[in-house]
Protein backbone atom coordinates (compact mmCIF):
# COMPACT_ATOMS: atom_id res chain seq x y z
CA UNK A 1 19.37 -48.03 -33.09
CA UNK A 2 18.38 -47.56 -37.03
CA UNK A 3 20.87 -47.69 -40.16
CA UNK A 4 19.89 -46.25 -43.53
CA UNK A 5 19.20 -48.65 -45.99
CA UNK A 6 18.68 -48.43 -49.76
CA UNK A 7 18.22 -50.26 -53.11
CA UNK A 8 20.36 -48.88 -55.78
CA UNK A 9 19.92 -49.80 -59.32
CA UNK A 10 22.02 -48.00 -62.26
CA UNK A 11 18.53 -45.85 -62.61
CA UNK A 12 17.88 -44.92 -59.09
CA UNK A 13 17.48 -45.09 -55.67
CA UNK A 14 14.16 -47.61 -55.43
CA UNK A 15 14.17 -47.63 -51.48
CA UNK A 16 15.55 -45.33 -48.99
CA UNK A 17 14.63 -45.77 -45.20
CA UNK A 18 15.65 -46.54 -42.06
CA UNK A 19 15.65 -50.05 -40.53
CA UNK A 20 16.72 -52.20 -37.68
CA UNK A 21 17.69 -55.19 -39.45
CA UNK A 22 18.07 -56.19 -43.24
CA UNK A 23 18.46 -59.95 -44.18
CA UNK A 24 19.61 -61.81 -47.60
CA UNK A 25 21.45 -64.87 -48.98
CA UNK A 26 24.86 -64.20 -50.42
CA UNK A 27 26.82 -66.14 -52.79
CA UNK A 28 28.46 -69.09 -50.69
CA UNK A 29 27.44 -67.98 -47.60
CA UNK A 30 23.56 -68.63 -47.60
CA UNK A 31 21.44 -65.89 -45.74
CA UNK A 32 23.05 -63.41 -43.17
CA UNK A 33 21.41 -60.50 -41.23
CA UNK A 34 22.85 -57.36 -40.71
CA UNK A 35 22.05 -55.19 -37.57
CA UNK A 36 23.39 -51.49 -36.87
CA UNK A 37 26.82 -51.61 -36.19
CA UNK A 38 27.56 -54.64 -38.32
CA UNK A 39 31.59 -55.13 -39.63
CA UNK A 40 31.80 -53.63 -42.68
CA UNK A 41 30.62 -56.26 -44.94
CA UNK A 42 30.56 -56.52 -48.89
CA UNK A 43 29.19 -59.58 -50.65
CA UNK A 44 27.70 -60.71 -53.84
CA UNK A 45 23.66 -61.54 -53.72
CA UNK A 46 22.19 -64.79 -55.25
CA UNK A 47 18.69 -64.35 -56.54
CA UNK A 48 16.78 -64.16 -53.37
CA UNK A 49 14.17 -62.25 -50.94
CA UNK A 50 15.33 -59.31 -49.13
CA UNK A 51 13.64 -58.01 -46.18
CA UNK A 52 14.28 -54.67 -44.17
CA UNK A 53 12.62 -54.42 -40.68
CA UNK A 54 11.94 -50.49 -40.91
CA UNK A 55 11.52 -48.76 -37.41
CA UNK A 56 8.53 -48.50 -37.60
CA UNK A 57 7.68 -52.41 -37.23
CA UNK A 58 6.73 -52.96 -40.77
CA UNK A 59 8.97 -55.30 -42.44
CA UNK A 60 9.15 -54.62 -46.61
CA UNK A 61 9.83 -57.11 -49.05
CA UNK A 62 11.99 -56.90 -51.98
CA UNK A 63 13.10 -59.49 -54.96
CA UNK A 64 16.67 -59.35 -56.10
CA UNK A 65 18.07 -60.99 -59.56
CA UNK A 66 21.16 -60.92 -57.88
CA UNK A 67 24.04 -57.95 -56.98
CA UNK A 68 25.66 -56.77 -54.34
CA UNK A 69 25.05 -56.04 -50.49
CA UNK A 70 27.56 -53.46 -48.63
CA UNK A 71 27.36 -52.61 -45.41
CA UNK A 72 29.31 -49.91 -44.10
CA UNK A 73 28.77 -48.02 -40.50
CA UNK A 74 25.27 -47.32 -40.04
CA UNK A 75 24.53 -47.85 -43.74
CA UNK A 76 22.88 -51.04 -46.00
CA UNK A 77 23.20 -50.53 -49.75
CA UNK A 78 21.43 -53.22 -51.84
CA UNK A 79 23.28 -52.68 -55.58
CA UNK A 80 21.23 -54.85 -58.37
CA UNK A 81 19.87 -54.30 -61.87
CA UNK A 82 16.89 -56.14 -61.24
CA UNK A 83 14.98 -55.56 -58.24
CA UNK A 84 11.02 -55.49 -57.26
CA UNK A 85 9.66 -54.03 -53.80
CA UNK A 86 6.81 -57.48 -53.15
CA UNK A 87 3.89 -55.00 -54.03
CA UNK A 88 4.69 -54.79 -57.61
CA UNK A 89 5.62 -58.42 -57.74
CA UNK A 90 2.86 -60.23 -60.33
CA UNK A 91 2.86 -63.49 -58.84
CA UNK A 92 1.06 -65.30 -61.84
CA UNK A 93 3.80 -64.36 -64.02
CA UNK A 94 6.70 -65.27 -61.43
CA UNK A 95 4.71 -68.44 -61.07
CA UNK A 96 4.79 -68.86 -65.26
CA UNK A 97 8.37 -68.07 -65.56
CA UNK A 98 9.03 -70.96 -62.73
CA UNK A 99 7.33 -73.41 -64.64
CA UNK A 100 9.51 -72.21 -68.06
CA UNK A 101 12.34 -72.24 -66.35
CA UNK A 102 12.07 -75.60 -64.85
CA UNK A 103 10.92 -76.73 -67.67
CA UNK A 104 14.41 -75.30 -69.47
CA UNK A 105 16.38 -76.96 -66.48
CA UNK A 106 14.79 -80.28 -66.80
CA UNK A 107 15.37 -80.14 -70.66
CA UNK A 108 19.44 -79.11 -69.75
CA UNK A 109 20.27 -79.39 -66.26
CA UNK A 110 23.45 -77.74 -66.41
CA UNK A 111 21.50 -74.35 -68.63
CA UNK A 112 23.03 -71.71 -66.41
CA UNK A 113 20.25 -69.48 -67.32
CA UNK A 114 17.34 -71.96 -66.41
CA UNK A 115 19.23 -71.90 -62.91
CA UNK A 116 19.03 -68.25 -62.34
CA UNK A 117 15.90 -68.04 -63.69
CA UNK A 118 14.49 -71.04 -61.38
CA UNK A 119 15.66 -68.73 -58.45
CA UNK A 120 14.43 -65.42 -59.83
CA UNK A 121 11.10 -66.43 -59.85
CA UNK A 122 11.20 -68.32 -56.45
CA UNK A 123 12.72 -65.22 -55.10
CA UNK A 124 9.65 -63.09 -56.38
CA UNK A 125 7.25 -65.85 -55.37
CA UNK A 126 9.01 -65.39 -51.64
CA UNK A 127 8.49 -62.19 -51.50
CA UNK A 128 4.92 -62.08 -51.97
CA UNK A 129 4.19 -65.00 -49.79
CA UNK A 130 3.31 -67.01 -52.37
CA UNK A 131 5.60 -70.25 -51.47
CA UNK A 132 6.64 -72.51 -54.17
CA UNK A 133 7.28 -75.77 -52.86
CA UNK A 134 9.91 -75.80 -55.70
CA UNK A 135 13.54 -76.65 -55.14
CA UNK A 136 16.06 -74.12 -55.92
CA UNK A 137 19.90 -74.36 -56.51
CA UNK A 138 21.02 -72.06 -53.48
């Protein structure tokens, strides 16, 4: 049985299709998959990989800075202000911003920005495959 899923940023709809399964880490709860017929479910996203298994088989990749997940019915919304589908994901520059970010985290351990930033680019590293090795602050 399929649900609908889509990314929503405050510009539009990046993704709209139907899947059997959609998994991603939330705040405090680390990752969780949602199948059709799910409980209706609304949690805040850390930076992370997102992945939809459509119908068809394929499974697509997405990065997320963070935002929201709601799940309601037959129905996956992905809400975030900075999202990237894995194809459009440039993973020299994710790999870059890692070592910047690190770099800023080593420098200040407690820079809340070097921490998102640390899992931003692991998160678009993960989507593409690329595996970082690195450790991130889940």
């Amino acid at each position: 049985m399929a649900m609908q899923v889509e990314f929503v940023s405050p510009e539009d709809i990046m993704y709209s299709g139907e899947g059997t399964q959609v998994t991603a880490r939330t705040r405090g709860g680390g990752e969780i998959a949602f199948l059709t017929g799910h409980e209706p479910f609304i949690g805040s996203l850390v930076p992370c990989e997102v992945r939809v298994s459509e119908t068809s088989g394929d499974v697509k990749r997405f990065a997320v800075r963070g935002g929201f997940v709601s799940v309601n019915g037959s129905k996956v919304t992905v809400l975030s202000d900075a999202a990237v589908h894995a194809a459009d994901v440039d993973a020299a520059q994710a790999q870059a911003d890692l070592v910047d970010a690190e770099a800023a985290l080593e420098a200040d351990p407690s820079d809340p920005e070097a921490k998102i930033g640390v899992q931003w680019a692991n998160a678009r590293l993960a989507a593409v495959g690329s595996g970082t090795g690195h450790a991130t602050d889940h």
